[in-house]
N, C-alpha and C. Protein backbone atom coordinates (compact mmCIF):
# COMPACT_ATOMS: atom_id res chain seq x y z
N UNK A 1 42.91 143.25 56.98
CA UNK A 1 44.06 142.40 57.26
C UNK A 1 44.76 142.89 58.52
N UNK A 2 45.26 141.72 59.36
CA UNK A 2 46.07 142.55 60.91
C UNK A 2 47.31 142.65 60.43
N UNK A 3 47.45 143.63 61.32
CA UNK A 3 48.87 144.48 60.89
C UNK A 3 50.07 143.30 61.61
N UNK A 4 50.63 143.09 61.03
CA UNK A 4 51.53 142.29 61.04
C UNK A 4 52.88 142.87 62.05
N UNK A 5 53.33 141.75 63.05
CA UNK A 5 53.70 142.42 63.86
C UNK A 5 55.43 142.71 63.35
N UNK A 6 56.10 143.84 64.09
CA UNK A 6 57.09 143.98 63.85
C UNK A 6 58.25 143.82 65.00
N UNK A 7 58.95 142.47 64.32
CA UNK A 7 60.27 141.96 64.68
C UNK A 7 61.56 142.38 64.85
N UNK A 8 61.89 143.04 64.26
CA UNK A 8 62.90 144.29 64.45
C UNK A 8 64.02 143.18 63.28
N UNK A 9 63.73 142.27 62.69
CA UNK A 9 64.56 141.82 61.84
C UNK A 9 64.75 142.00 60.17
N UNK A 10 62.99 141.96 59.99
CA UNK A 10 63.25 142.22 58.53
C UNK A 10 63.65 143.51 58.01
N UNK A 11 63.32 144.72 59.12
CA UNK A 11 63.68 146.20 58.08
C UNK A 11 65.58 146.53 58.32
N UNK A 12 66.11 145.30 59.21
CA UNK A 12 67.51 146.05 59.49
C UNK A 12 68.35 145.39 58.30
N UNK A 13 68.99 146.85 57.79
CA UNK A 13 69.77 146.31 57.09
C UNK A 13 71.31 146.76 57.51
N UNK A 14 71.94 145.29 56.41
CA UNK A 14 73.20 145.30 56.93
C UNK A 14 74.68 145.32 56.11
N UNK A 15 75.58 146.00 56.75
CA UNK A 15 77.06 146.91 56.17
C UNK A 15 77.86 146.00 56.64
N UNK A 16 78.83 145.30 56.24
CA UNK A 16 79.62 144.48 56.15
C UNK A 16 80.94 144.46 55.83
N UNK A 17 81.95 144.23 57.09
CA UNK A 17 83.08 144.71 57.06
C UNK A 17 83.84 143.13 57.06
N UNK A 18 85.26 143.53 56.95
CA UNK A 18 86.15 141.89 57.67
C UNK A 18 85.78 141.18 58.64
N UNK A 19 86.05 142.74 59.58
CA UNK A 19 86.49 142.24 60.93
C UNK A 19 84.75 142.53 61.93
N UNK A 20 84.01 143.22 61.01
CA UNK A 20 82.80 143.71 61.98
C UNK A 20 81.48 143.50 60.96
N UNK A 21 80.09 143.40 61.20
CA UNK A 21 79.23 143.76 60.36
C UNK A 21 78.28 144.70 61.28
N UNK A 22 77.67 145.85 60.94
CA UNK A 22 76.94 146.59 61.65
C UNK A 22 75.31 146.70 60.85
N UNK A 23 74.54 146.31 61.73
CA UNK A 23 73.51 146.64 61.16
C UNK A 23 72.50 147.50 61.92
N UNK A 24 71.76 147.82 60.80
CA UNK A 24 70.69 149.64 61.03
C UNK A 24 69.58 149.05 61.11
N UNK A 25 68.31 149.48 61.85
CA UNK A 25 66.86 149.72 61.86
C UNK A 25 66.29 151.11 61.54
N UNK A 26 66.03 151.65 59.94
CA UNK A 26 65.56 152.62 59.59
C UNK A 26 64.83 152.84 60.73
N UNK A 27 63.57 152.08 61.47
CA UNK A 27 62.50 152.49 61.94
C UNK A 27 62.80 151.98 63.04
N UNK A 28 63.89 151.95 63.88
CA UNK A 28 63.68 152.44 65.43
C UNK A 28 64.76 153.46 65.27
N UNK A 29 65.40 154.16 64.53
CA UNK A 29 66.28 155.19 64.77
C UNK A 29 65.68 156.28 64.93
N UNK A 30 66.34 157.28 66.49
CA UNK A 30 65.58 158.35 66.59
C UNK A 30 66.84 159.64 66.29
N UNK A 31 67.71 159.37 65.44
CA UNK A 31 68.73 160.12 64.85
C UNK A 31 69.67 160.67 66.57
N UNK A 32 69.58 160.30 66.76
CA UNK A 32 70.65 160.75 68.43
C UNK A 32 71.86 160.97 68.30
N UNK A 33 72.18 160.52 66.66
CA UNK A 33 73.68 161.16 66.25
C UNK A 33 75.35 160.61 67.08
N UNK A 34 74.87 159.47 68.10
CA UNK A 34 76.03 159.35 69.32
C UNK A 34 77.15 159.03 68.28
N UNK A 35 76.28 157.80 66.74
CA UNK A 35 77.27 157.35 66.11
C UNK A 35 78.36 158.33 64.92
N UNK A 36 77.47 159.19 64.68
CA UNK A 36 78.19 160.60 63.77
C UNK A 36 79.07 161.05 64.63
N UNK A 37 78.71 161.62 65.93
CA UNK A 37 79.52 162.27 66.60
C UNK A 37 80.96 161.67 67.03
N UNK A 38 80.64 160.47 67.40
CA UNK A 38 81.83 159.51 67.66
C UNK A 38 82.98 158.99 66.83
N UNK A 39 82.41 158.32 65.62
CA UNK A 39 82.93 157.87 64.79
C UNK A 39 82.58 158.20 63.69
N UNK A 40 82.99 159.50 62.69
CA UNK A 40 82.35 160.04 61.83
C UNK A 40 83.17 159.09 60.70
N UNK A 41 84.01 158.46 61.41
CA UNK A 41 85.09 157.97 59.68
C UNK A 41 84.08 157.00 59.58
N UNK A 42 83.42 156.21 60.16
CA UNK A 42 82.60 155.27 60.12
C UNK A 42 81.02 155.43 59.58
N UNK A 43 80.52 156.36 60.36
CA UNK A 43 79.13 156.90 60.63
C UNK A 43 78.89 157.98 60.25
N UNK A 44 78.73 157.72 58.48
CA UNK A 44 78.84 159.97 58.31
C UNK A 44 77.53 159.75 57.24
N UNK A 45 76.27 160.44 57.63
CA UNK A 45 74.85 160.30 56.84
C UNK A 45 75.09 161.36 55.19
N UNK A 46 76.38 162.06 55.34
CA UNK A 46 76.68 162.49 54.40
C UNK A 46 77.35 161.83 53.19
N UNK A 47 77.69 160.38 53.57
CA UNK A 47 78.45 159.38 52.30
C UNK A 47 77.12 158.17 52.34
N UNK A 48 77.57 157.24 50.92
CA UNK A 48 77.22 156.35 50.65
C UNK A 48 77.57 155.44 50.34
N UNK A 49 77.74 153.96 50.70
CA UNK A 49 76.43 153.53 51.86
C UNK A 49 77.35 154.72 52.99
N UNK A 50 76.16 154.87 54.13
CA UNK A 50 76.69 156.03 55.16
C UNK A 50 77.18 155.34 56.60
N UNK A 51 77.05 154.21 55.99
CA UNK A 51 77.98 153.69 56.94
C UNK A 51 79.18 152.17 56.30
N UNK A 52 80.40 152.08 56.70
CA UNK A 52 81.27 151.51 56.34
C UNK A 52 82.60 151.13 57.08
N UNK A 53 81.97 150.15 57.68
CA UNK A 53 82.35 149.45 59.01
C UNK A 53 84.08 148.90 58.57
N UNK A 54 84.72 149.34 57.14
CA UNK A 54 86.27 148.93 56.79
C UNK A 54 87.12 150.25 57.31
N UNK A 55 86.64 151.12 57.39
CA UNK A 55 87.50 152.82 58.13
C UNK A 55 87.84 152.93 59.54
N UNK A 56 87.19 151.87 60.62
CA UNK A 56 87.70 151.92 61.87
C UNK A 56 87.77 150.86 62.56
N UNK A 57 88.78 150.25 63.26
CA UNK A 57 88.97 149.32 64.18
C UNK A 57 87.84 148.39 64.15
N UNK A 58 87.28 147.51 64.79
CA UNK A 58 86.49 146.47 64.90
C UNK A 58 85.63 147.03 66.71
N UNK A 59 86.93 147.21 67.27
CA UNK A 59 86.75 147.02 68.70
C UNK A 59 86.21 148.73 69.04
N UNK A 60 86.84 149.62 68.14
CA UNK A 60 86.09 150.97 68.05
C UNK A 60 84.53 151.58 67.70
N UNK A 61 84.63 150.84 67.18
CA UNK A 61 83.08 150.40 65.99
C UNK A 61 81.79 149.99 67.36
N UNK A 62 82.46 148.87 67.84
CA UNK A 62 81.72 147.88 68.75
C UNK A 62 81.15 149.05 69.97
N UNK A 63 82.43 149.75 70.33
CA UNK A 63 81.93 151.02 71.44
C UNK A 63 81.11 151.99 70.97
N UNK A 64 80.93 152.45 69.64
CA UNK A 64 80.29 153.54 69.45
C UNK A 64 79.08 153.03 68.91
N UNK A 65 78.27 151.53 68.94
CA UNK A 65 77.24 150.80 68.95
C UNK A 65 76.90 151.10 69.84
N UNK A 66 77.03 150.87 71.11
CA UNK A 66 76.40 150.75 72.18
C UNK A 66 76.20 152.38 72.73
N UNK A 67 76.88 153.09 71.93
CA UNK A 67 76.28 154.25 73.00
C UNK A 67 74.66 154.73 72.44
N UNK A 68 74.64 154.05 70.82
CA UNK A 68 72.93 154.21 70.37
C UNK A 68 72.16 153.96 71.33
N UNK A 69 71.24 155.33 71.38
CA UNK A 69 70.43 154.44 72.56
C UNK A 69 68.89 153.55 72.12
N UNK A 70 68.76 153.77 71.00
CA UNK A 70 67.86 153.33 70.45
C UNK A 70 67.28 151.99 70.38
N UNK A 71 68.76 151.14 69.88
CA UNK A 71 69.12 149.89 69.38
C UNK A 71 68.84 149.44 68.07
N UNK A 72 68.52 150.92 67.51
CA UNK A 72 68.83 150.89 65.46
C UNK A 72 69.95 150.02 65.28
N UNK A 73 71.04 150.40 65.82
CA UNK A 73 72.24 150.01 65.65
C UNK A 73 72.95 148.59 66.71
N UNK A 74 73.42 147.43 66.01
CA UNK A 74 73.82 146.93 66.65
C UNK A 74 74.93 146.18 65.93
N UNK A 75 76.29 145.41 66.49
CA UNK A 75 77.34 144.59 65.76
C UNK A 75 77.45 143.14 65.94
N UNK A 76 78.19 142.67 64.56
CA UNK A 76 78.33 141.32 64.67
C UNK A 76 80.12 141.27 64.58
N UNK A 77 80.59 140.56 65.39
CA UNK A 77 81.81 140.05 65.25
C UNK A 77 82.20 139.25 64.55
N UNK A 78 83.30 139.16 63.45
CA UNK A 78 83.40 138.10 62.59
C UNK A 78 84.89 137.72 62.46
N UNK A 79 85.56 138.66 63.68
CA UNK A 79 87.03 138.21 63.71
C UNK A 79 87.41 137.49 65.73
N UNK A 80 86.56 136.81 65.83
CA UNK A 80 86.77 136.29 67.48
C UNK A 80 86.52 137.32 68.73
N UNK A 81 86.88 138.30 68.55
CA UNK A 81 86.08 139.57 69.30
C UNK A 81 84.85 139.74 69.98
N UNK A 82 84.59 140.47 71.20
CA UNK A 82 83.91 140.19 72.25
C UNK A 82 82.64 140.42 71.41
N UNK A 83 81.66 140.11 71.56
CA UNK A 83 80.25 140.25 71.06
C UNK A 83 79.84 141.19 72.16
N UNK A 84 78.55 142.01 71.73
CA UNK A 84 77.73 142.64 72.31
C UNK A 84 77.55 141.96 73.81
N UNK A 85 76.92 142.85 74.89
CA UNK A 85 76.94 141.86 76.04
C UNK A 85 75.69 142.47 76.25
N UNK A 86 75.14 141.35 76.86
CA UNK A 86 73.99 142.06 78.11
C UNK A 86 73.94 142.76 78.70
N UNK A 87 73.61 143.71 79.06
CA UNK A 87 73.67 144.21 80.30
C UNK A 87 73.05 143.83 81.71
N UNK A 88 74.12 143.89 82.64
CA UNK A 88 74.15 143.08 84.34
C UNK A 88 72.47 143.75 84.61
N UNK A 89 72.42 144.95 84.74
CA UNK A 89 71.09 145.57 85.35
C UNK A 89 69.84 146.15 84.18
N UNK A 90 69.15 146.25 84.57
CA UNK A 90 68.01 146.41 83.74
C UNK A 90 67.49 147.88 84.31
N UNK A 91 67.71 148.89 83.47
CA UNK A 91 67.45 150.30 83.80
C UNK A 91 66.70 150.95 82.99
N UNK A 92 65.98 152.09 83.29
CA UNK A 92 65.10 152.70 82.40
C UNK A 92 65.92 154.78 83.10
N UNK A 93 66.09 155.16 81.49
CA UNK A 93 66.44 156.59 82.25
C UNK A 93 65.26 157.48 81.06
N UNK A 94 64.90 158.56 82.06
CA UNK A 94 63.67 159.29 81.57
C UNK A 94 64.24 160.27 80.64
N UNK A 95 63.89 160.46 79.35
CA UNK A 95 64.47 161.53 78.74
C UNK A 95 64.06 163.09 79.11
N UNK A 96 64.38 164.05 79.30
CA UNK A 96 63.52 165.20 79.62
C UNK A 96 62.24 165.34 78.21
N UNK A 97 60.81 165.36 78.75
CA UNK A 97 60.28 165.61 77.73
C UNK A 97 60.32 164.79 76.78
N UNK A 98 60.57 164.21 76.86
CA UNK A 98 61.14 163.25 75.95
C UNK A 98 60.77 161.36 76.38
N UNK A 99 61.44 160.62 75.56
CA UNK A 99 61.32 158.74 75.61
C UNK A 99 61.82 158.08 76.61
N UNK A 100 61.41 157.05 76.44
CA UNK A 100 61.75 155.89 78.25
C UNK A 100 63.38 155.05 77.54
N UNK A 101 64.45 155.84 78.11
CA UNK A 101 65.71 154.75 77.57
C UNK A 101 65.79 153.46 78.22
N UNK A 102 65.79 152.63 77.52
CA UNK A 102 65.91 151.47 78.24
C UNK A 102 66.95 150.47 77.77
N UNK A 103 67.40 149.88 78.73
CA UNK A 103 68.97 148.81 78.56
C UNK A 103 69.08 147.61 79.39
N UNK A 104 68.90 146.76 78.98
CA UNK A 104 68.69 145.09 79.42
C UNK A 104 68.75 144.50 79.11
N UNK A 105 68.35 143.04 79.57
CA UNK A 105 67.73 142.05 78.80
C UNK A 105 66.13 142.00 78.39
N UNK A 106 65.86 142.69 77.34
CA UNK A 106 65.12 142.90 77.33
C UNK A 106 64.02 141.85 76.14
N UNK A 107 62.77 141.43 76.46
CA UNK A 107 61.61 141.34 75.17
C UNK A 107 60.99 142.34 75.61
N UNK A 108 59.97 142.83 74.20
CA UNK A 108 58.95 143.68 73.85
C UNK A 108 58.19 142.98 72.91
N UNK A 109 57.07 142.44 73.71
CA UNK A 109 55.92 141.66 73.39
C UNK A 109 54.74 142.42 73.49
N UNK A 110 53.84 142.87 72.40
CA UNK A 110 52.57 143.52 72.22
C UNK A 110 51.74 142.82 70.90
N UNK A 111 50.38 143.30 70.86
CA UNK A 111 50.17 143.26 69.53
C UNK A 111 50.55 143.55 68.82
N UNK A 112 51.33 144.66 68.49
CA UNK A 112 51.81 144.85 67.17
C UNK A 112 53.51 144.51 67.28
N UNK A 113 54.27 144.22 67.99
CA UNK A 113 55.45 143.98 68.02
C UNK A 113 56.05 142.61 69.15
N UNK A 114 57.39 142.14 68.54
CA UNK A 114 57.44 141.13 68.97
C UNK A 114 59.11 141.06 69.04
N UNK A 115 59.57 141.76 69.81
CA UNK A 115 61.06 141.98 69.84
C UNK A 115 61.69 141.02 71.10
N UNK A 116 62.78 139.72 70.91
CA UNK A 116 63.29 139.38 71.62
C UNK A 116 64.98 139.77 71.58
N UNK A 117 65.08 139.46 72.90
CA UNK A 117 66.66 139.67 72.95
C UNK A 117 67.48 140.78 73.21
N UNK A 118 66.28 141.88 73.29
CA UNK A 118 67.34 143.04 72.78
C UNK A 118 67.74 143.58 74.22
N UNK A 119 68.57 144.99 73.81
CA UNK A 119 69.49 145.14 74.97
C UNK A 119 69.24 146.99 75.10
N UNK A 120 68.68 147.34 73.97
CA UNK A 120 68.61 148.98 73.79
C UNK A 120 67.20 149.24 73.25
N UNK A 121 66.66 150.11 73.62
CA UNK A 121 65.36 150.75 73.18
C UNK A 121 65.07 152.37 73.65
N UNK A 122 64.31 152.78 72.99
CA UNK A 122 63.41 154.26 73.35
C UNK A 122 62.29 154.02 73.01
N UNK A 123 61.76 154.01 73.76
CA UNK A 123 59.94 153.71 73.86
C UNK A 123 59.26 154.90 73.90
N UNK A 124 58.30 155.46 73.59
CA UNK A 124 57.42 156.49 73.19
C UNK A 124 56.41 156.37 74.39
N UNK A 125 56.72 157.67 75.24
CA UNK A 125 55.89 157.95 75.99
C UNK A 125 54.89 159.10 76.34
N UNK A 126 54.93 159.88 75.16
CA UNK A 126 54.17 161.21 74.57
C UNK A 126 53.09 161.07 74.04
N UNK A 127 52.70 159.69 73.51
CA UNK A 127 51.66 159.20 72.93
C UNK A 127 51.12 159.32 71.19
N UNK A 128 52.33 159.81 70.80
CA UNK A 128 52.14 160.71 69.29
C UNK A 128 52.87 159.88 68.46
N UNK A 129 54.10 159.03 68.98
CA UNK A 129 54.13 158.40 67.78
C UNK A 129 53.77 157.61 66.82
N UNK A 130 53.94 157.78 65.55
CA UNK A 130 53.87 156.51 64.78
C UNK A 130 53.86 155.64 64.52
N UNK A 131 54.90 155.29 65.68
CA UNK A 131 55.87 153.89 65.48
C UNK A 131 55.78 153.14 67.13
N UNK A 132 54.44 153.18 67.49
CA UNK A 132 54.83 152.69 68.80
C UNK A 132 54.59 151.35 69.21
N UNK A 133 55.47 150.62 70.14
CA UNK A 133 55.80 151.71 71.34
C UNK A 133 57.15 152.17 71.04
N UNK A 134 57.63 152.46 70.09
CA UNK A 134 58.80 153.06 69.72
C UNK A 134 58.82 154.58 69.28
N UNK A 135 59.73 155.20 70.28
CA UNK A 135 59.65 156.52 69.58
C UNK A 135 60.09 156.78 68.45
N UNK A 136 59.90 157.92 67.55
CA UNK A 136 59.75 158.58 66.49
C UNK A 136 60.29 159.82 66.67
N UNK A 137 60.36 160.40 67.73
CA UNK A 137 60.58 161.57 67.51
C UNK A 137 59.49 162.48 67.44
N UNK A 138 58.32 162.11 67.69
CA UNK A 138 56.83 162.88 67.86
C UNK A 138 56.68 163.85 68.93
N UNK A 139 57.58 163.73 70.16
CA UNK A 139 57.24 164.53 71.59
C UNK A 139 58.09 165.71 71.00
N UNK A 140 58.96 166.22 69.70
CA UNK A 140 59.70 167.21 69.67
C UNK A 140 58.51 168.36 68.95
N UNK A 141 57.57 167.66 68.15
CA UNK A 141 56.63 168.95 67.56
C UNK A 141 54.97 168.40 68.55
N UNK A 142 55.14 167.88 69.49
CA UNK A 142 53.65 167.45 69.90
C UNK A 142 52.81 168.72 71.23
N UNK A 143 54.56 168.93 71.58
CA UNK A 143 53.96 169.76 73.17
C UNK A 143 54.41 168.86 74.45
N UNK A 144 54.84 168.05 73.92
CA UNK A 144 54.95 166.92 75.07
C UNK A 144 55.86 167.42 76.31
N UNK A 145 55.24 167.23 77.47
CA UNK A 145 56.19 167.81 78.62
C UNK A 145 56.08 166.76 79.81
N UNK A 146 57.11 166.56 80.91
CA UNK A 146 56.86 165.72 81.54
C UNK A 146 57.32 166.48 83.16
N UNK A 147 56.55 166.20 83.43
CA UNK A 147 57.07 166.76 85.31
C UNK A 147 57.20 165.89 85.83
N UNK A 148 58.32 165.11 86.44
CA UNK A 148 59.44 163.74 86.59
C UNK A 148 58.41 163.83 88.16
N UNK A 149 58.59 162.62 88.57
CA UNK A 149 58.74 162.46 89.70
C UNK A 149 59.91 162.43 90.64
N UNK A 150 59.64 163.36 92.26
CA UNK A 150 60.64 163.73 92.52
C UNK A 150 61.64 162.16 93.26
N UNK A 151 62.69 162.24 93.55
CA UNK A 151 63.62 161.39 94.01
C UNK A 151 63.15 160.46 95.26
N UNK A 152 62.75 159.56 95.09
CA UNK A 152 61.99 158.40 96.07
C UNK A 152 63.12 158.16 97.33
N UNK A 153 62.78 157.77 98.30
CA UNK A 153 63.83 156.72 99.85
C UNK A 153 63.87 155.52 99.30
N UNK A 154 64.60 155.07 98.12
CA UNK A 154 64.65 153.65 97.90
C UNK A 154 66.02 153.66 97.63
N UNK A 155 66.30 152.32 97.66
CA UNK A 155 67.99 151.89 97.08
C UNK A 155 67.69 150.40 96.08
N UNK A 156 68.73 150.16 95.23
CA UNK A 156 68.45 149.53 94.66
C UNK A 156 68.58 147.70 95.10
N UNK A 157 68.15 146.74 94.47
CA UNK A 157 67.86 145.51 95.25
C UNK A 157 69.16 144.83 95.42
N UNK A 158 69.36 143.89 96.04
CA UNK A 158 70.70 143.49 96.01
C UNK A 158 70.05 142.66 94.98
N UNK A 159 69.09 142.48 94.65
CA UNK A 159 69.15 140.80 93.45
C UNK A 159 68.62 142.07 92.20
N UNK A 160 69.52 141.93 91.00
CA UNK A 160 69.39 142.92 90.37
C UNK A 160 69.79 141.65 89.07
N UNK A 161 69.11 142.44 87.80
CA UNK A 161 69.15 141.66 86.36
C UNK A 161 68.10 140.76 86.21
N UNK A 162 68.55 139.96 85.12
CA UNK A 162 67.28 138.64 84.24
C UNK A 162 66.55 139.64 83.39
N UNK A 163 65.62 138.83 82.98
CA UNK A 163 64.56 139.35 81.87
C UNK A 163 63.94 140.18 82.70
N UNK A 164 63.82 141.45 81.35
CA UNK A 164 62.47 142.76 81.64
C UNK A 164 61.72 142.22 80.22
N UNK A 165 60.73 141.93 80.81
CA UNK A 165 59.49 141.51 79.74
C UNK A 165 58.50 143.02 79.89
N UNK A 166 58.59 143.77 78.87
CA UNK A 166 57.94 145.18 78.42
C UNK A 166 56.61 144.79 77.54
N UNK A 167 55.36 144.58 78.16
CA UNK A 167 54.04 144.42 77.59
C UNK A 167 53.37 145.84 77.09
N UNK A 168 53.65 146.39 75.70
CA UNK A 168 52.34 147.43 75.54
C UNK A 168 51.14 146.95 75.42
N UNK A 169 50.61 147.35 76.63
CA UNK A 169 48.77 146.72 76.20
C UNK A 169 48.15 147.34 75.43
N UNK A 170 47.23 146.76 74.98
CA UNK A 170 46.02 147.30 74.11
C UNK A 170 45.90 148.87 74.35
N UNK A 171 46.32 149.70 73.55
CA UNK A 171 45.45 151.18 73.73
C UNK A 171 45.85 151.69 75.24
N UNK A 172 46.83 150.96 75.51
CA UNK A 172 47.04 150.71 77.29
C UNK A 172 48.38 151.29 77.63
N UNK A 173 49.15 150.97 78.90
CA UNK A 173 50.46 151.53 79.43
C UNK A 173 51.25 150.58 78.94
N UNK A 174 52.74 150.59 79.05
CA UNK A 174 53.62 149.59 79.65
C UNK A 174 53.45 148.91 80.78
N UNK A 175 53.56 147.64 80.75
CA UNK A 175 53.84 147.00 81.88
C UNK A 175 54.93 146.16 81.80
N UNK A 176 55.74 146.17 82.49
CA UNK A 176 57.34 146.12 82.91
C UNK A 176 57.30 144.93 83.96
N UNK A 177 57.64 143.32 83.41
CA UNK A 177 58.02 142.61 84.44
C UNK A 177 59.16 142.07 84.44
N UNK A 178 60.05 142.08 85.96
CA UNK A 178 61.34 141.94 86.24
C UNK A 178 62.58 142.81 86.63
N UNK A 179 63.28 142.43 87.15
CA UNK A 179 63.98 143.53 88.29
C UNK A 179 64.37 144.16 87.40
N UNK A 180 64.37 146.08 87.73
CA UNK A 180 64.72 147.68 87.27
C UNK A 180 64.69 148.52 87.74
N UNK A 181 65.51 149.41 87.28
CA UNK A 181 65.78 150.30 88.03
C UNK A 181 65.22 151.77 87.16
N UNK A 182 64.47 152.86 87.40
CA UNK A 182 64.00 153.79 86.74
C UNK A 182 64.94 155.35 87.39
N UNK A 183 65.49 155.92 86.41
CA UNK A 183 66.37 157.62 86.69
C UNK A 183 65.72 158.52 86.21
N UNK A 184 65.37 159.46 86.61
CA UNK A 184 65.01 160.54 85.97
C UNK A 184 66.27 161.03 85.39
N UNK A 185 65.91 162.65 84.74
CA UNK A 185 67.03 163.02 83.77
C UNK A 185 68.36 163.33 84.56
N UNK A 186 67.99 163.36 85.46
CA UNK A 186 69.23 163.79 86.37
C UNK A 186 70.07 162.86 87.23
N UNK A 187 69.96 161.76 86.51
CA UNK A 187 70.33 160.25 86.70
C UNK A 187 70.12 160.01 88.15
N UNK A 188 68.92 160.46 88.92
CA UNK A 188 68.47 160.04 90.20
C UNK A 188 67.69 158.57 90.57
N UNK A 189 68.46 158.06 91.11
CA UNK A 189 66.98 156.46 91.32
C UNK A 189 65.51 157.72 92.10
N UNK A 190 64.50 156.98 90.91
CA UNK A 190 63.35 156.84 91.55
C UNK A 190 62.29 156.07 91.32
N UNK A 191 62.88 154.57 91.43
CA UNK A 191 62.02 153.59 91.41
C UNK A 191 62.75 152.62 91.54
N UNK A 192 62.61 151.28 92.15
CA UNK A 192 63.46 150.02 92.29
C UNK A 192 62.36 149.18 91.79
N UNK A 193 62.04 147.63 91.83
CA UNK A 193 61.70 146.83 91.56
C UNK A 193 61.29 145.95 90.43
N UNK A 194 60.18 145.12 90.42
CA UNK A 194 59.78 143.99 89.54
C UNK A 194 58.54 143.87 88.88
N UNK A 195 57.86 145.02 89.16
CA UNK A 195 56.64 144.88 88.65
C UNK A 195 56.27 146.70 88.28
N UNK A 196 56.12 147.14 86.90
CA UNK A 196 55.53 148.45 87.08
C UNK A 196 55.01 148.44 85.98
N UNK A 197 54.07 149.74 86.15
CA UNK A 197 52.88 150.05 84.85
C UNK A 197 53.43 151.53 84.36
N UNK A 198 54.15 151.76 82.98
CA UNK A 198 53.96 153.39 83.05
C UNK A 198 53.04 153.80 81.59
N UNK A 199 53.55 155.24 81.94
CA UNK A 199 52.57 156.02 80.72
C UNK A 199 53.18 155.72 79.60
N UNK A 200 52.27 155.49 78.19
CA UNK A 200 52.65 155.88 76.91
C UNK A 200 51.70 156.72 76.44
N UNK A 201 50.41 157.10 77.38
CA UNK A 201 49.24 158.03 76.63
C UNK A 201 50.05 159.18 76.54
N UNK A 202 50.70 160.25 77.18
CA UNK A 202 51.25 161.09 77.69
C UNK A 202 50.85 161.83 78.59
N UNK A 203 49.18 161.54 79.13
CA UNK A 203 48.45 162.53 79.38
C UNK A 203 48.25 161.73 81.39
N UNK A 204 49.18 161.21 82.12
CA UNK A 204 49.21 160.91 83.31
C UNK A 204 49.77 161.69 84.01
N UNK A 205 49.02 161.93 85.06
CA UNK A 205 49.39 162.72 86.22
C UNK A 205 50.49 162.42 87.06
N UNK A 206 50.92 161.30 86.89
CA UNK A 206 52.31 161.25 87.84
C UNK A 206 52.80 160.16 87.19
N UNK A 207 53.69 160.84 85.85
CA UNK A 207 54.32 160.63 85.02
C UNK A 207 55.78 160.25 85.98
N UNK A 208 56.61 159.00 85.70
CA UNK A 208 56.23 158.31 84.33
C UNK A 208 55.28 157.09 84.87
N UNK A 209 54.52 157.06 85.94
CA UNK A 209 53.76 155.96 85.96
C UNK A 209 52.75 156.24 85.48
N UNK A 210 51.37 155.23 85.57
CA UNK A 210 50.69 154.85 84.35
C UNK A 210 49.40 155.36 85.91
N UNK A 211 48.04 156.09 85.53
CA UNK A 211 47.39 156.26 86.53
C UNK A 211 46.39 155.95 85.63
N UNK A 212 46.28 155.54 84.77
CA UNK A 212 45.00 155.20 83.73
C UNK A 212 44.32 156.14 82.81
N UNK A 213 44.88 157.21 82.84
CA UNK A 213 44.39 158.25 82.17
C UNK A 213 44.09 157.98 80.80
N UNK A 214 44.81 157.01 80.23
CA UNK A 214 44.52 156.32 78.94
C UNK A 214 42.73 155.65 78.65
N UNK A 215 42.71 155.64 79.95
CA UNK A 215 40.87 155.19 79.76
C UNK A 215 40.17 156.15 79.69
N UNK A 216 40.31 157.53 80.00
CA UNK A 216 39.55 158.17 79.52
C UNK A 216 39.86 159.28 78.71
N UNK A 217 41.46 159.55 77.82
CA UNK A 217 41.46 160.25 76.76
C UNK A 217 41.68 159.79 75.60
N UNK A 218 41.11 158.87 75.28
CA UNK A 218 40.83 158.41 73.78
C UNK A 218 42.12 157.51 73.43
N UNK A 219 43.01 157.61 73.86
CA UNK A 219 44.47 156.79 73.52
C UNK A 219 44.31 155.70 72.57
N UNK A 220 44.07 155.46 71.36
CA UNK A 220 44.16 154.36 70.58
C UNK A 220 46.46 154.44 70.28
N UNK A 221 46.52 152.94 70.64
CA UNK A 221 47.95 152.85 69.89
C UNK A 221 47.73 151.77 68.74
N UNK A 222 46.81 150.87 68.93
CA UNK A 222 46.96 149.74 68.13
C UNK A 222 45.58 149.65 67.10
């Protein structure tokens, strides 16, 4: 039977307040904690349910959503209040060693997944996870290391935003169409444009782009 692709709708579940409803994706959360740390009256994995969107503001709640970088976490407004927004630019920042953050307008269209709309992700670029192209948290016991590429002569476009359509191919890279911008960890531009291929094998030589190395070390994702 084919594995049935995943939407990012049926596993989120959802906490329900007056003024806010917040809902979780067990399986894109890579525990990043922004929401514990922030808003613990809200976000404490030590109570049950562990989250309970009636202990803080509406408009407080809404800020400490967005700093997930995951996009486990996202809010619904149910008292006239600003909704989630798009974001103007479409950026990717490199984690050290670590996942591709990404924030846009984003789909993630593959065989096995079929995510529209979204605005937050961490994509797995170590090649170990479970859950891909979503990280897991696999590059922390895998070995995974990344030697960034250094800081490019580019600036960014004046025509910036619209859809980033994120294709994991077959057993293959990302391919990324539509204007972005890529940072290494040290929030440096080093990459502008509309069209790119990067690594999810882990095993590319000039990480984070994609040099094909996936064709010849065995890389099954799907």
């Amino acid at each position: 039977m084919a594995e049935q692709k995943y939407t990012g709708k049926a596993a989120d579940r959802r906490y329900r307040g007056t003024a806010v409803d917040v809902t979780y994706s067990l399986r894109r959360c890579i525990h990043a904690e922004q929401c514990i740390h922030h808003l613990r009256e809200v976000f404490d994995n030590e109570k049950r349910p562990w989250i309970q969107p009636e202990n803080s503001a509406a408009d407080e709640i809404a800020r400490t959503v967005m700093l997930c970088p995951s996009g486990a976490l996202h809010y619904e407004r149910k008292d006239g209040g600003t909704e989630e927004a798009t974001p103007a630019i479409n950026t990717i920042t490199l984690w050290r060693n670590g996942p591709l953050e990404v924030r846009g307008d984003l789909d993630i269209v593959g065989a096995t997944v079929d995510v529209r709309g979204e605005t937050r992700a961490t994509l797995c670029r170590c090649g170990a996870s479970q859950n891909k192209p979503f990280c897991d948290n696999s590059h922390l016991s895998s070995g995974f290391e990344a030697v960034e590429q250094t800081v490019m002569a580019t600036s960014p476009s004046a025509e910036q935003g619209g859809k980033l359509t994120i294709t994991p191919t077959t057993n293959g890279s990302l391919h990324l169409e539509g204007k972005l911008q890529i940072y290494n960890e040290a929030g440096e531009l080093i990459f502008t444009g509309d069209d790119v291929w990067l690594c999810r094998c882990g095993g590319s030589g000039d990480k984070p782009f994609c040099d094909s190395t996936h064709e010849r070390n065995g890389f099954a994702a799907e």
